[in-house]
Protein backbone atom coordinates (compact mmCIF):
# COMPACT_ATOMS: atom_id res chain seq x y z
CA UNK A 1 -22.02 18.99 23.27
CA UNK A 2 -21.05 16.00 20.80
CA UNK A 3 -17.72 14.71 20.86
CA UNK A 4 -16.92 14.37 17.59
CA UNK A 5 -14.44 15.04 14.24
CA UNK A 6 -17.02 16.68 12.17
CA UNK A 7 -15.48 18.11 9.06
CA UNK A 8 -11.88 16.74 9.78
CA UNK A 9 -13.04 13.68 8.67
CA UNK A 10 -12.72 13.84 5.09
CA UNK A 11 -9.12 14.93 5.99
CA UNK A 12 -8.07 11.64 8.00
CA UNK A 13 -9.72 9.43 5.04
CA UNK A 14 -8.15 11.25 2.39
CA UNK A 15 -4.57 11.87 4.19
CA UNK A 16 -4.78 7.92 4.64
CA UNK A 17 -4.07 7.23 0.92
CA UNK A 18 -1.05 9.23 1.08
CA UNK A 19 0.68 7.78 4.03
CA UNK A 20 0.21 3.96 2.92
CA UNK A 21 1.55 5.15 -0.70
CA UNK A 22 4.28 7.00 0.30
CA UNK A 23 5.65 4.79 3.22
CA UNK A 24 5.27 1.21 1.51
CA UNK A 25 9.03 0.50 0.37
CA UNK A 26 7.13 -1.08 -3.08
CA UNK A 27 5.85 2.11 -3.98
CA UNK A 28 8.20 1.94 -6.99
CA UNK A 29 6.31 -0.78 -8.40
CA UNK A 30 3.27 1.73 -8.97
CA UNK A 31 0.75 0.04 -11.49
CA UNK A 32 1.03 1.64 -14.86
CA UNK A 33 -2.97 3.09 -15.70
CA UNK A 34 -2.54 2.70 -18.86
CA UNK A 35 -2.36 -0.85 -19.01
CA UNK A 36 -4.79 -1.33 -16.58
CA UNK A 37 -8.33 -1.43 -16.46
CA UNK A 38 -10.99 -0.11 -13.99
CA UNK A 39 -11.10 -2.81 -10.83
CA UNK A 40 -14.84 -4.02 -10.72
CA UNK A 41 -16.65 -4.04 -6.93
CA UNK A 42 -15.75 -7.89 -6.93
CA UNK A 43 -12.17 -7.08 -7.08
CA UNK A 44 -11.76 -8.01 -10.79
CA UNK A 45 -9.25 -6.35 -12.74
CA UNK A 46 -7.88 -6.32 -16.90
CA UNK A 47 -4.82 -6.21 -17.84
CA UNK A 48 -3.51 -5.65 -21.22
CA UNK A 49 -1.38 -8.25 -22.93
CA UNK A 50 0.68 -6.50 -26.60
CA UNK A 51 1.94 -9.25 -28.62
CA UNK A 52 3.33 -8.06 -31.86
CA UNK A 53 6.31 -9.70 -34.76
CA UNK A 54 9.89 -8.72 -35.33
CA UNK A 55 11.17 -6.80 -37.95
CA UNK A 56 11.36 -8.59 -41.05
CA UNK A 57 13.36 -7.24 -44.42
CA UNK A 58 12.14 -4.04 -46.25
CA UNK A 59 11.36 -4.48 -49.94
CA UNK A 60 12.42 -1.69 -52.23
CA UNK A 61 9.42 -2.73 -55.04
CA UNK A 62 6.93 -4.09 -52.19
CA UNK A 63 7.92 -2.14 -49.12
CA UNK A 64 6.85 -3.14 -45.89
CA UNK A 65 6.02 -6.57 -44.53
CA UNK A 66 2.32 -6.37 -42.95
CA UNK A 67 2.56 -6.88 -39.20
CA UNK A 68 -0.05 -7.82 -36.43
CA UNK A 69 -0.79 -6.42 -32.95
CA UNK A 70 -2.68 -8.58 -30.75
CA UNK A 71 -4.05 -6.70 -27.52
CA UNK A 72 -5.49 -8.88 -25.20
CA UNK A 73 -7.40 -8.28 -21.38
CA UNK A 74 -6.20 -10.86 -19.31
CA UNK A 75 -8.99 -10.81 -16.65
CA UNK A 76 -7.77 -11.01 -12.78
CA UNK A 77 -8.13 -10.71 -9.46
CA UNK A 78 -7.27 -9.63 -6.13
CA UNK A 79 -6.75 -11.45 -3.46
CA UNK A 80 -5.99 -9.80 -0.59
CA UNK A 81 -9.07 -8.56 1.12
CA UNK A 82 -7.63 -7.20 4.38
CA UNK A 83 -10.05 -4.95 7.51
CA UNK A 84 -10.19 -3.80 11.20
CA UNK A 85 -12.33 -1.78 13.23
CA UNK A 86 -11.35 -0.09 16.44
CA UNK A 87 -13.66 1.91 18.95
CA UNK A 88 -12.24 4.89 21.25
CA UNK A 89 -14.13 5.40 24.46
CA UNK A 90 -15.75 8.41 24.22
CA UNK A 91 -14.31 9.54 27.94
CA UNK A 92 -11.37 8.31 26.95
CA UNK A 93 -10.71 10.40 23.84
CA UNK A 94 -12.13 13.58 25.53
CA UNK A 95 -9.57 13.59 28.06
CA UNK A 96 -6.69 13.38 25.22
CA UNK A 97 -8.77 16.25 22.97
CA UNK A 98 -9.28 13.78 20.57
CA UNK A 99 -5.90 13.15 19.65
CA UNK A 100 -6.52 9.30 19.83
CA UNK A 101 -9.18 9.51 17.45
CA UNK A 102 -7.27 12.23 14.97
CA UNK A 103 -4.25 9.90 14.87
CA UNK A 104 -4.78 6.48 15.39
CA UNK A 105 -6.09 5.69 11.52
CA UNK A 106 -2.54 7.49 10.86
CA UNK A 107 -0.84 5.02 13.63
CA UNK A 108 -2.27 2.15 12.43
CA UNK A 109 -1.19 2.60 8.40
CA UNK A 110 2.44 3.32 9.64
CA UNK A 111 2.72 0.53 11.71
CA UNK A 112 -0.17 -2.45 10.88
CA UNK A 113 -0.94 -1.72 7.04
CA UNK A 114 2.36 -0.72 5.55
CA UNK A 115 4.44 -3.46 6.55
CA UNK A 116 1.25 -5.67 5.53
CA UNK A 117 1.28 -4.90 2.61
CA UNK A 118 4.91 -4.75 1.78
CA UNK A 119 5.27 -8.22 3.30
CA UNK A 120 3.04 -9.49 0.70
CA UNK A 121 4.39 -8.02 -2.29
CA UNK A 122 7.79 -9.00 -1.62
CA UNK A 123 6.89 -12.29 -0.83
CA UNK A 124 5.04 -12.37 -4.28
CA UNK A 125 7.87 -11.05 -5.85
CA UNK A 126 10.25 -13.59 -4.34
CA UNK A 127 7.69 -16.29 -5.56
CA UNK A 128 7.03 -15.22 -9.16
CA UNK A 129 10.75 -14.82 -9.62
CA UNK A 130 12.03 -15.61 -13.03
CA UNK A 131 15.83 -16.47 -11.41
CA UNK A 132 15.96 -17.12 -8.11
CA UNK A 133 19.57 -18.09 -6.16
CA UNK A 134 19.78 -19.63 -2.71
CA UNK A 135 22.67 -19.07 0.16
CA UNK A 136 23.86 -17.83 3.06
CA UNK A 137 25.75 -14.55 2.61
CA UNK A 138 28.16 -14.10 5.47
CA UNK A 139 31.40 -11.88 3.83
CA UNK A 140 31.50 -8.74 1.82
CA UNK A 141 32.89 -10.45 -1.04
CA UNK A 142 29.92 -13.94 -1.26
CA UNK A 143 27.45 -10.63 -0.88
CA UNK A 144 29.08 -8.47 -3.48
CA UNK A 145 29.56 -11.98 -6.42
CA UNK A 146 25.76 -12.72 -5.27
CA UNK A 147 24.25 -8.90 -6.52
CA UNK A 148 27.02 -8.90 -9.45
CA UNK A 149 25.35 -12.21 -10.72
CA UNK A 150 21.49 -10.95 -10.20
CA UNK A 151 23.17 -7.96 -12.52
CA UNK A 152 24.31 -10.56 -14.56
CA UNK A 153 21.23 -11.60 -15.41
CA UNK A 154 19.17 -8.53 -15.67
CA UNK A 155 21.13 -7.01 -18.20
CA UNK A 156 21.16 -10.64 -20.53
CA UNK A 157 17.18 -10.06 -19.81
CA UNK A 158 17.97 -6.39 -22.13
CA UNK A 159 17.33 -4.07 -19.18
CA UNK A 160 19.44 -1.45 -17.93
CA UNK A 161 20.25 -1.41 -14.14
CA UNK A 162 19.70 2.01 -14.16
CA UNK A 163 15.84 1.22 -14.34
CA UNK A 164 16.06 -1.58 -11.73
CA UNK A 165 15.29 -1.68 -7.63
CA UNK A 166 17.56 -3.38 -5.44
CA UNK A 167 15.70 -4.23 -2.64
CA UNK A 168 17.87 -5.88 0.53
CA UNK A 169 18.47 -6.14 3.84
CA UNK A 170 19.97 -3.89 6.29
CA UNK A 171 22.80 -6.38 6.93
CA UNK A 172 23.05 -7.30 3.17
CA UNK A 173 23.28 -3.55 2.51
CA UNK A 174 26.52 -3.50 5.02
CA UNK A 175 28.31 -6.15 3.29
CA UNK A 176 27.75 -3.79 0.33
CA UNK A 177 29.16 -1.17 2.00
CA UNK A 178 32.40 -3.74 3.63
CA UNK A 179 32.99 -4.53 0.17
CA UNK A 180 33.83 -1.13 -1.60
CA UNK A 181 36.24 1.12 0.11
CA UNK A 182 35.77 4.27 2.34
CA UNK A 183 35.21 7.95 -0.02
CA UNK A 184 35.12 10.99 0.41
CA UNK A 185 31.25 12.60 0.54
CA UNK A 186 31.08 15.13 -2.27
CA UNK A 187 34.18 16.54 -1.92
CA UNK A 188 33.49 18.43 1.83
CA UNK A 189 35.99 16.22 3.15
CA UNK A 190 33.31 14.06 5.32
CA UNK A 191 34.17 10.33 5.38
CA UNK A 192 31.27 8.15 4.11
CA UNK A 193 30.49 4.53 3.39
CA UNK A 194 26.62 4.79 2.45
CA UNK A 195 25.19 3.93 -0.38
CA UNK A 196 21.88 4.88 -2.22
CA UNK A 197 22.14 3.27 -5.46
CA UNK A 198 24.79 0.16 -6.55
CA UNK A 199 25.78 0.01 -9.87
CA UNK A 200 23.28 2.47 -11.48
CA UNK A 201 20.70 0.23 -8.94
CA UNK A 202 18.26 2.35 -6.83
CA UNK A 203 18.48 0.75 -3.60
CA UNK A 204 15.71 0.33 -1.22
CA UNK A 205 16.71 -1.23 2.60
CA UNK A 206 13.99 -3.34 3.55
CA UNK A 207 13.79 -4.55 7.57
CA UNK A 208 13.77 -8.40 7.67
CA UNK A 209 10.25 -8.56 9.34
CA UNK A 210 8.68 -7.54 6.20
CA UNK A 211 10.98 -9.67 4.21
CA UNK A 212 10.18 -13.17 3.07
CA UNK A 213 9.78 -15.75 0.34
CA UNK A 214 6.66 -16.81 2.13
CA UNK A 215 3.95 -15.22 4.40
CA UNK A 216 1.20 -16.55 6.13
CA UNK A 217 -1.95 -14.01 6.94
CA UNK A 218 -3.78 -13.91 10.45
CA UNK A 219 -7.05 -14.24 9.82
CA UNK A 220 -8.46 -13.11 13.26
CA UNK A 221 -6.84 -12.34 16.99
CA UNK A 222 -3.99 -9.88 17.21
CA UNK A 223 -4.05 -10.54 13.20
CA UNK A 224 -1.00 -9.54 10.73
CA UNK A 225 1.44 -11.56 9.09
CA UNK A 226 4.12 -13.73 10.01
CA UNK A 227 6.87 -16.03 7.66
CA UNK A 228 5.10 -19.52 7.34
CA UNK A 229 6.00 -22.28 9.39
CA UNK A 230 8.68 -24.33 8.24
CA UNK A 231 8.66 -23.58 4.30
CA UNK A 232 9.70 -19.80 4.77
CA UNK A 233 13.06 -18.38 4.43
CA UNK A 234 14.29 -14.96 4.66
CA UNK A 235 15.26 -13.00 1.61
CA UNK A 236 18.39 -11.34 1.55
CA UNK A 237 17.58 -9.23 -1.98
CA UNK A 238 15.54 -8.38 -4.63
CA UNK A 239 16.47 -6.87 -7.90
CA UNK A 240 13.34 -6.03 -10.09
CA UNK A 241 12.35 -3.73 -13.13
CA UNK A 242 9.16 -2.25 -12.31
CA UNK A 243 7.56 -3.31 -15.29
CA UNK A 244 7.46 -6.76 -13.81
CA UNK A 245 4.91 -6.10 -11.46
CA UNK A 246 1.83 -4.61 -11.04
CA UNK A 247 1.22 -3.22 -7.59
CA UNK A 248 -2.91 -2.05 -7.10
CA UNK A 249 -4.63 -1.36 -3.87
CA UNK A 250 -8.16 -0.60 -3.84
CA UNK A 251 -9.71 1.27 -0.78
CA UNK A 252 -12.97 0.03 -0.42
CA UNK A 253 -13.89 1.85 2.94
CA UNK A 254 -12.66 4.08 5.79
CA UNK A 255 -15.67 4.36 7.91
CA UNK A 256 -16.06 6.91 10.71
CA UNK A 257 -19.00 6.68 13.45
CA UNK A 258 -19.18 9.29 16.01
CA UNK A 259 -20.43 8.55 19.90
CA UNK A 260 -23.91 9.86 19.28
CA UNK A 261 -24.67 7.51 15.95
CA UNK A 262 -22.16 4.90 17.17
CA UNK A 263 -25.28 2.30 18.49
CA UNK A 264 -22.86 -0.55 19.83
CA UNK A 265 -20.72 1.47 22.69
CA UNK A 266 -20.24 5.00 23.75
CA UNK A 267 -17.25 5.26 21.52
CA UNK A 268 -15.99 6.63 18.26
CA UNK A 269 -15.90 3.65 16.10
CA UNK A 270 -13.10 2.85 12.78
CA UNK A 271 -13.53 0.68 10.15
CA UNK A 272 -10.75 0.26 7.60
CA UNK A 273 -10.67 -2.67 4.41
CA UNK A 274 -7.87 -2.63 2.01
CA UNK A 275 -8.43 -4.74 -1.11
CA UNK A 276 -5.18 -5.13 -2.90
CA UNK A 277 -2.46 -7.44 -5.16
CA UNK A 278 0.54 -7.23 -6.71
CA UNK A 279 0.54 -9.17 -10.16
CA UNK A 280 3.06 -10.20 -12.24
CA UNK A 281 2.17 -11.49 -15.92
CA UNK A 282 4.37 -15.14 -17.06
CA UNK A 283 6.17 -12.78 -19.77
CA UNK A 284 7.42 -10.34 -16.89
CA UNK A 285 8.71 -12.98 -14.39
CA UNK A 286 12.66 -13.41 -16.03
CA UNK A 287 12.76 -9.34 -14.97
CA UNK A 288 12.44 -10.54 -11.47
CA UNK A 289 15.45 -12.09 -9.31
CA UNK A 290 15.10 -13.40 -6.28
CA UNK A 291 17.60 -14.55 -3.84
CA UNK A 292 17.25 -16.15 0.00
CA UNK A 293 19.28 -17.41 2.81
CA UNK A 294 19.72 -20.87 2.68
CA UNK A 295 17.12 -23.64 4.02
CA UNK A 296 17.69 -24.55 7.79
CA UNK A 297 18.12 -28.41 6.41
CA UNK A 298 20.74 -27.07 3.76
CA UNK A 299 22.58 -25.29 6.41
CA UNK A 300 22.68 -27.93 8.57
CA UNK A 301 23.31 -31.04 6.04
CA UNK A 302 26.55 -28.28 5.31
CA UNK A 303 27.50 -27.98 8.91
């Protein structure tokens, strides 16, 4: 009898989606649709660009001074054009009743794609940055004056913090927590330092593996990502309004072949490509602020 997933196929493809949107700490920077148009097979996308005029006086015997809006499709595209097949020996998965093969697409979004993808977009973020502040943050207090002056300027950009994402560390996030004092949780008498949101601030901890100014992509081997060589530098936070950046991922396959049509190996065979970006337009960059450790030759010309 075949050895196959059959009609739990469609299941694994479609339950794919929802991991890699739900477990990507940038899932807050979800592209607005209606600003966006369809992305073409070549990985083209439009984006709509609203330029309009102030107010200007009202005139009681003329009324209203005529106004323009300008909607332009700035045309785009994505970059990031990412795959990987696997094959499962068929006697392999058999003796595991096709567990391997039910959860490795699941395995491999948690722990390859996510962090792939995250990587990137902060890195783009950090890059596109409107403000962006350099130094090494060792005391409650030079972590607490660094996030009050990203606040700073976010709310002379006209935002509220309230909207914004505070994405940092897991260390920058205890310096946070060093630098107010203990509370009581809720009033049940439980003694609590964490922290969900700072100053209005949703706050999302990032780990520091996924969190650079600067990646460089593995094009073949064990593939991946890693900080590049030399120019990269760890981020210690982000603070960003989501309408700074336009996070799209298009899923152009997630291919299943089963032993008996797989014509390479006796094997169930996955093939997964992600096609995806994050863009930010040169009137959104002053809502992003960026701020890294300092350079190793800064640190050490200090030393």
């Amino acid at each position: 009898m075949p050895n196959n997933l059959g009609s739990t196929i469609t299941k694994f493809t479609t339950r794919l989606d929802k991991v890699i949107e739900q477990a990507t700490l940038t899932n807050d920077l979800s592209v607005n649709g209606d600003l966006v148009g369809e992305v073409s097979r070549t990985g083209e996308v439009k984006i709509a660009k609203i330029a309009m005029q102030g107010l200007a006086n009202y005139d009681r015997a003329k009324g209203f001074t005529a106004g323009d809006v300008t909607l332009d499709w700035e045309t785009l595209k994505l970059e990031y054009d990412r795959g990987r097949e696997f094959s499962i020996d068929y006697l392999d998965d058999e003796e595991h009743m096709l567990l391997v093969s039910a959860n490795v697409m699941n395995e491999f979004a948690r722990t390859k794609v996510v962090p792939e993808i995250d990587a990137i977009r902060f890195a783009r973020l950090a890059q596109k940055a409107g403000q962006k502040a350099s130094a090494n943050l060792d005391t409650p207090e030079a972590a607490l004056e660094a996030v009050l002056a990203a606040e700073e300027h976010m709310e002379n950009m006209g935002v509220a913090l309230s909207e914004c994402v505070l994405y940092l560390t897991p260390a920058m996030k205890t310096l946070l927590r060093k630098a107010q004092s203990w509370r009581i949780d809720n009033g049940t008498g439980n003694v609590s330092t964490d922290i969900q949101t700072f100053d209005g601030m949703k706050m999302r901890t990032v780990p520091q593996g996924r969190f650079y100014d600067s990646i460089t992509l593995q094009t073949e081997g064990d593939g991946g990502y890693k900080k590049t060589d030399s120019t990269g530098k760890d981020l210690n936070f982000l603070v960003v309004h989501p309408s700074a950046a336009q996070a799209i991922q298009k899923h152009e396959k997630l291919r299943y072949f089963a032993p008996d049509t797989n014509q390479e190996k006796d094997a169930h065979k996955w093939q997964y490509r992600v096609h995806h970006d994050l863009l930010v337009l040169d009137n959104r960059k002053p809502l992003i602020y960026a701020h890294t450790k300092a350079a190793a030759a800064a640190r050490a010309k200090k030393a």
